[in-house]
PDB file of N, CA and C in Angstrom:
ATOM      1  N   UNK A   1    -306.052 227.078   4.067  1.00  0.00           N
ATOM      2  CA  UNK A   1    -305.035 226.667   5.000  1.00  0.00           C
ATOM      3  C   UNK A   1    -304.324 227.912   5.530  1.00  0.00           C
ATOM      4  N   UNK A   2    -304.286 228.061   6.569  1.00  0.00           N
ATOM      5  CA  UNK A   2    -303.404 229.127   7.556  1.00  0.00           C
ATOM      6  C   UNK A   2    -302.555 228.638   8.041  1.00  0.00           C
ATOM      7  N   UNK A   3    -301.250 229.681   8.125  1.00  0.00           N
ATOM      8  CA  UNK A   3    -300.615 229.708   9.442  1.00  0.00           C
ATOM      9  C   UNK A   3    -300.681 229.422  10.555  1.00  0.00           C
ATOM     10  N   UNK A   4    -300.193 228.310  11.278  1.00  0.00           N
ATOM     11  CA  UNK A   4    -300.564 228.243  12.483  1.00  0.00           C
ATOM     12  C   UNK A   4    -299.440 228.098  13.411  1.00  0.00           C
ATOM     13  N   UNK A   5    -299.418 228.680  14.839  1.00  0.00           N
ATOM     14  CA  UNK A   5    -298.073 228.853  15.317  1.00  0.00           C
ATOM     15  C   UNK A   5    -298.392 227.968  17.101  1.00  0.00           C
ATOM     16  N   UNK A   6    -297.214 227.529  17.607  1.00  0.00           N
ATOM     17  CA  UNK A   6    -297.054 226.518  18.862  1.00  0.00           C
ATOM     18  C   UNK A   6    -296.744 227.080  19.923  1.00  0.00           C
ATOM     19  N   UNK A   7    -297.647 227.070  20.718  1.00  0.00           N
ATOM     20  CA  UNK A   7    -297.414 228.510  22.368  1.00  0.00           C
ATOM     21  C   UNK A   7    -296.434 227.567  23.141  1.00  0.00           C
ATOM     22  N   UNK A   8    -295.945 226.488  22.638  1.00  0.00           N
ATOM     23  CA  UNK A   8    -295.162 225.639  23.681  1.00  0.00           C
ATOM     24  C   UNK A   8    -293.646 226.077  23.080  1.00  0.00           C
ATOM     25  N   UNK A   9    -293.457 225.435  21.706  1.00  0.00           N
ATOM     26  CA  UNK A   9    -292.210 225.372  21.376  1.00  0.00           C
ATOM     27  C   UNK A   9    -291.950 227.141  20.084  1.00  0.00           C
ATOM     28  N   UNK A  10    -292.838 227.377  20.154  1.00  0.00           N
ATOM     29  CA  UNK A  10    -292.666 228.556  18.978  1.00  0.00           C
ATOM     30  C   UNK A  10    -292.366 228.242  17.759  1.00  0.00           C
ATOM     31  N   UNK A  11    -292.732 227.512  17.469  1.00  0.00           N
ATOM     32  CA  UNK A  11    -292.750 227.054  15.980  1.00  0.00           C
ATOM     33  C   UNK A  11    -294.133 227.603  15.139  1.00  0.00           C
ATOM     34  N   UNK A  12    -293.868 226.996  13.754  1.00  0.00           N
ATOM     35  CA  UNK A  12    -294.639 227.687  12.921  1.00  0.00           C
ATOM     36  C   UNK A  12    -295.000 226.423  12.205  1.00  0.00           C
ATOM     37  N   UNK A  13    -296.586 226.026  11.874  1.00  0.00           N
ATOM     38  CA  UNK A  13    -296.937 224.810  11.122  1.00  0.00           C
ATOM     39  C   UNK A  13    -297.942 225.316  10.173  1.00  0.00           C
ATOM     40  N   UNK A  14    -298.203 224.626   9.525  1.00  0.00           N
ATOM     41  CA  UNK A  14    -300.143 224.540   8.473  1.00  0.00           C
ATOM     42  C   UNK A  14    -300.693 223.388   9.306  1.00  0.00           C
ATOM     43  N   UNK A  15    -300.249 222.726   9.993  1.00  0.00           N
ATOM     44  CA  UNK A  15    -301.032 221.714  11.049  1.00  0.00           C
ATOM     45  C   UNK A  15    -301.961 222.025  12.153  1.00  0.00           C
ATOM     46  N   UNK A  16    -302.779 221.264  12.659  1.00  0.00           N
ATOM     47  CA  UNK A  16    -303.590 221.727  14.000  1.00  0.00           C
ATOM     48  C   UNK A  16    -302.586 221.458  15.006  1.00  0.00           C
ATOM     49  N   UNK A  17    -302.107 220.374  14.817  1.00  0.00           N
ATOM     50  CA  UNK A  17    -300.844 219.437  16.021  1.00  0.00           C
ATOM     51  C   UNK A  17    -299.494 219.638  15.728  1.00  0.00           C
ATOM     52  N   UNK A  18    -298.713 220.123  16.594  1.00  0.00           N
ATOM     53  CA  UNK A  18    -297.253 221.128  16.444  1.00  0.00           C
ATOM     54  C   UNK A  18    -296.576 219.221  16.200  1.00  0.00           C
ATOM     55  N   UNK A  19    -296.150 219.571  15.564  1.00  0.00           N
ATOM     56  CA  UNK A  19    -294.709 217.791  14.725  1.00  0.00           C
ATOM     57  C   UNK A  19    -294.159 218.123  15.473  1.00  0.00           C
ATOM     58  N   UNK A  20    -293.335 219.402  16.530  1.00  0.00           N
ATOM     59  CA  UNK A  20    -291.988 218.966  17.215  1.00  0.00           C
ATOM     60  C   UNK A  20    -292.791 218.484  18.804  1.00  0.00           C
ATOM     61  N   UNK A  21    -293.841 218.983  19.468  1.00  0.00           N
ATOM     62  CA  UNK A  21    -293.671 218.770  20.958  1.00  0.00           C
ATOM     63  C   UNK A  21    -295.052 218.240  20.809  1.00  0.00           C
ATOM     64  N   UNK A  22    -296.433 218.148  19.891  1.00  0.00           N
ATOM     65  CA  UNK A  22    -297.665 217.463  19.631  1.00  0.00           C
ATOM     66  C   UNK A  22    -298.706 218.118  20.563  1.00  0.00           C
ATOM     67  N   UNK A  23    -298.759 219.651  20.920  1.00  0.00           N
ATOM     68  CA  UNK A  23    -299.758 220.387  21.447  1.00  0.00           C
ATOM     69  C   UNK A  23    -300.226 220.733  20.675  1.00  0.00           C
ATOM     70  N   UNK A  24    -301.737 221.541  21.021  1.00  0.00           N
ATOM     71  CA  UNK A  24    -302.282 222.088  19.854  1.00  0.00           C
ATOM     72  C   UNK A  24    -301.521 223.121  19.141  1.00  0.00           C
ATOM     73  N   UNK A  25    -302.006 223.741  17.716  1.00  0.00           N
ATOM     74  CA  UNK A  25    -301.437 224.685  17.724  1.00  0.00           C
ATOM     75  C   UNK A  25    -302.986 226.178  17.375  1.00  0.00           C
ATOM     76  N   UNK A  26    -302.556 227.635  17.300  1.00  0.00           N
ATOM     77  CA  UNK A  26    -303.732 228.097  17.265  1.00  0.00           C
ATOM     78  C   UNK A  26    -302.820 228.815  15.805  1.00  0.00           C
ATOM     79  N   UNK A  27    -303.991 229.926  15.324  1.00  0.00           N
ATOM     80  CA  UNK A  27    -303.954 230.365  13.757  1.00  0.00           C
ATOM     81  C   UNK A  27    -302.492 231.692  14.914  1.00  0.00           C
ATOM     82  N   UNK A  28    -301.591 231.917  13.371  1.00  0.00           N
ATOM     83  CA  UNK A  28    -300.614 233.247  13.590  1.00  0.00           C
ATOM     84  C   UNK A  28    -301.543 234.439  13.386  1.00  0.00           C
ATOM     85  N   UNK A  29    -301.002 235.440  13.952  1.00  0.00           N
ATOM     86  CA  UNK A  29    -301.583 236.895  13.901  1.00  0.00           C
ATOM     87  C   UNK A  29    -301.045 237.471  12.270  1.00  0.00           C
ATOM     88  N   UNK A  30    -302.031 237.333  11.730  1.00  0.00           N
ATOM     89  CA  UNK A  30    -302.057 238.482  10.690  1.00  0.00           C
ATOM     90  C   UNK A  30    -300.516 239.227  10.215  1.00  0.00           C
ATOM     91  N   UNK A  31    -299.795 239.382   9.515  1.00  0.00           N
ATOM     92  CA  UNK A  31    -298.679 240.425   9.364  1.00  0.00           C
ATOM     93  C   UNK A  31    -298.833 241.341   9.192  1.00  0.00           C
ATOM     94  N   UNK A  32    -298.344 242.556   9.667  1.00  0.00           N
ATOM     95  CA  UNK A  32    -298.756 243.760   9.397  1.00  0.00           C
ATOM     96  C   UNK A  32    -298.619 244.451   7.851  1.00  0.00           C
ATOM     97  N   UNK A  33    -299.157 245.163   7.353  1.00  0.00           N
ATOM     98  CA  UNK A  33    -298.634 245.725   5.643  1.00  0.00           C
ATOM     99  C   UNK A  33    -297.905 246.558   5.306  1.00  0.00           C
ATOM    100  N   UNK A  34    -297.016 245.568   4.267  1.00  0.00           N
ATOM    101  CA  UNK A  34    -295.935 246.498   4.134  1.00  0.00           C
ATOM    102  C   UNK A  34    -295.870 246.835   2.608  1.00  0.00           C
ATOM    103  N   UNK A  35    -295.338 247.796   2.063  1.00  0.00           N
ATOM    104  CA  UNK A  35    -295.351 247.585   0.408  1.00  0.00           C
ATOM    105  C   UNK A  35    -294.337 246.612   0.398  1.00  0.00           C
ATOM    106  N   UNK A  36    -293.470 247.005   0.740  1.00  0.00           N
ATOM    107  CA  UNK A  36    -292.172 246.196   0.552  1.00  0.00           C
ATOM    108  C   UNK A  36    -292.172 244.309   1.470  1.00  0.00           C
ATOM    109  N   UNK A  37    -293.431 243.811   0.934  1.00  0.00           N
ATOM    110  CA  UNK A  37    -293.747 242.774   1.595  1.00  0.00           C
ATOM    111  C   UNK A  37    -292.967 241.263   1.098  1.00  0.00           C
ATOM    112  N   UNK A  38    -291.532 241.312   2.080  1.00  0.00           N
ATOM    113  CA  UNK A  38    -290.939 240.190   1.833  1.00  0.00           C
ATOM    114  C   UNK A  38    -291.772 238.402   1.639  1.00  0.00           C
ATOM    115  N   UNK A  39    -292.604 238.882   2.178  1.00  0.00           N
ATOM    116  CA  UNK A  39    -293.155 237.127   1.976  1.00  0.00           C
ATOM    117  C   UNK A  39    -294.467 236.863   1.519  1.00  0.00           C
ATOM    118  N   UNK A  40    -294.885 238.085   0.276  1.00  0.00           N
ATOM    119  CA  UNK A  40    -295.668 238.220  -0.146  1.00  0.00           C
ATOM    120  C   UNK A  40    -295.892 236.935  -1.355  1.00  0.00           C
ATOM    121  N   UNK A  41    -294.453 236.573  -1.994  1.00  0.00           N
ATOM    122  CA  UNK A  41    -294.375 236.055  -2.659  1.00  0.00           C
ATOM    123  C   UNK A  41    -295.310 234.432  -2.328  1.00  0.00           C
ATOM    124  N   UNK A  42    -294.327 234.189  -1.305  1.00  0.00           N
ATOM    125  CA  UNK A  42    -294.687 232.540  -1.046  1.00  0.00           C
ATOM    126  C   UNK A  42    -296.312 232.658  -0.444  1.00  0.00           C
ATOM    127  N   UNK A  43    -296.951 233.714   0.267  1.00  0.00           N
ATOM    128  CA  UNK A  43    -298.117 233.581   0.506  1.00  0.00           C
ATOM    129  C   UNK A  43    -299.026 233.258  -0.778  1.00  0.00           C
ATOM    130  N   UNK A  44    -298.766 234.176  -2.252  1.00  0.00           N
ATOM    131  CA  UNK A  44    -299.263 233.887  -3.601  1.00  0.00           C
ATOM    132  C   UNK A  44    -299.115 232.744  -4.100  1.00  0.00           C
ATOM    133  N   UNK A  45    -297.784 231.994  -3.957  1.00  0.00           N
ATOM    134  CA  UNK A  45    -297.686 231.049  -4.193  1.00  0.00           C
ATOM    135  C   UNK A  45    -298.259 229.298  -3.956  1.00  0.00           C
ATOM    136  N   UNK A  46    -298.629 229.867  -2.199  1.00  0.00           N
ATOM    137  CA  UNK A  46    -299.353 228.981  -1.445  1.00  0.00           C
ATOM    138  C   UNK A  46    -300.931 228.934  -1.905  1.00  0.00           C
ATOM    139  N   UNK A  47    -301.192 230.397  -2.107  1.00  0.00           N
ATOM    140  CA  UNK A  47    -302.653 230.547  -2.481  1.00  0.00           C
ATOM    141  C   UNK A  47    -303.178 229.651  -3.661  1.00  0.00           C
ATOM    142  N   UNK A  48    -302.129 229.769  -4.823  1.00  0.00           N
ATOM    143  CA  UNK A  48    -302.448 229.392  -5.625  1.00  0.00           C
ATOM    144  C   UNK A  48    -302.237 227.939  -5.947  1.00  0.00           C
ATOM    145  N   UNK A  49    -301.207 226.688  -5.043  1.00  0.00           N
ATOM    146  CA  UNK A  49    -301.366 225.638  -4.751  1.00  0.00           C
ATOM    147  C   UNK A  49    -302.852 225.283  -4.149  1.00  0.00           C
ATOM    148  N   UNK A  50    -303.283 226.098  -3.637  1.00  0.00           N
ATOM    149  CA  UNK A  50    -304.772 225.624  -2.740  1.00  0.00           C
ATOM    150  C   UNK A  50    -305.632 225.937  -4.129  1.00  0.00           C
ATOM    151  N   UNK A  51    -305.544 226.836  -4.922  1.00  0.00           N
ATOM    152  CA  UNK A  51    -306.866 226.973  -5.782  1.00  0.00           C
ATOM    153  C   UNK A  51    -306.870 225.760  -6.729  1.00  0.00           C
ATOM    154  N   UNK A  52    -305.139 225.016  -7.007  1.00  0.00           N
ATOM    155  CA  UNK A  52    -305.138 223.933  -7.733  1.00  0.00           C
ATOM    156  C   UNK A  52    -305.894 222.850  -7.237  1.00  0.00           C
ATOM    157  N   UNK A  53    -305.687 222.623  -5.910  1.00  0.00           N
ATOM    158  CA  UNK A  53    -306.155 221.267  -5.074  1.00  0.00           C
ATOM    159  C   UNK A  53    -307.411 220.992  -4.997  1.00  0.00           C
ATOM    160  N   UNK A  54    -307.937 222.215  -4.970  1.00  0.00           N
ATOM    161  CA  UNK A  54    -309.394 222.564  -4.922  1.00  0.00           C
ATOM    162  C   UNK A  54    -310.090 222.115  -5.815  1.00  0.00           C
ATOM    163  N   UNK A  55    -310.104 222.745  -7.191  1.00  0.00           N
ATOM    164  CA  UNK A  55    -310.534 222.918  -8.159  1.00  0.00           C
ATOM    165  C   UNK A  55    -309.623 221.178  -8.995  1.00  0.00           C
ATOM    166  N   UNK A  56    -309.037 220.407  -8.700  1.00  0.00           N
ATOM    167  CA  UNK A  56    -308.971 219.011  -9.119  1.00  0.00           C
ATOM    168  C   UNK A  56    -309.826 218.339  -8.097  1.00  0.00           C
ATOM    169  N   UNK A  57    -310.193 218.622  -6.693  1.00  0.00           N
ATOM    170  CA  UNK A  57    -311.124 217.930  -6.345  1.00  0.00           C
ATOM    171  C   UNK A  57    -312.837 218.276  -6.732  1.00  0.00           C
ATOM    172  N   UNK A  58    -312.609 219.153  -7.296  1.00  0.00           N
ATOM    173  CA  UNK A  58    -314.395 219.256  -8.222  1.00  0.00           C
ATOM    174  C   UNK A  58    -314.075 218.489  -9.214  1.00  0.00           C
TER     175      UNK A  58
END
């Protein structure tokens, strides 16, 4: 699951279809690297919700 961001309203979803205005939405650009990577956390965190979901559907 990616990031995905809304060229209409600028929002930010994990959806294909933006919830506030219902256009598509396309994948966000990459963040650039930082050491000091503020949202490194919740990306690990997300990762590792997906390896759970995964691995209960085997």
């Amino acid at each position: 699951m990616r990031i995905h961001k809304c060229p209409i309203c600028n929002s930010y979803t994990l959806k294909d279809i933006c919830p506030k205005c219902g256009s598509k939405t396309f994948e966000a650009k990459p963040p650039k690297f930082s050491p000091d990577d503020p949202y490194g956390k919740y990306r690990r965190m997300m990762k590792r919700e997906e390896e759970k979901a995964s691995s209960s559907l085997t």
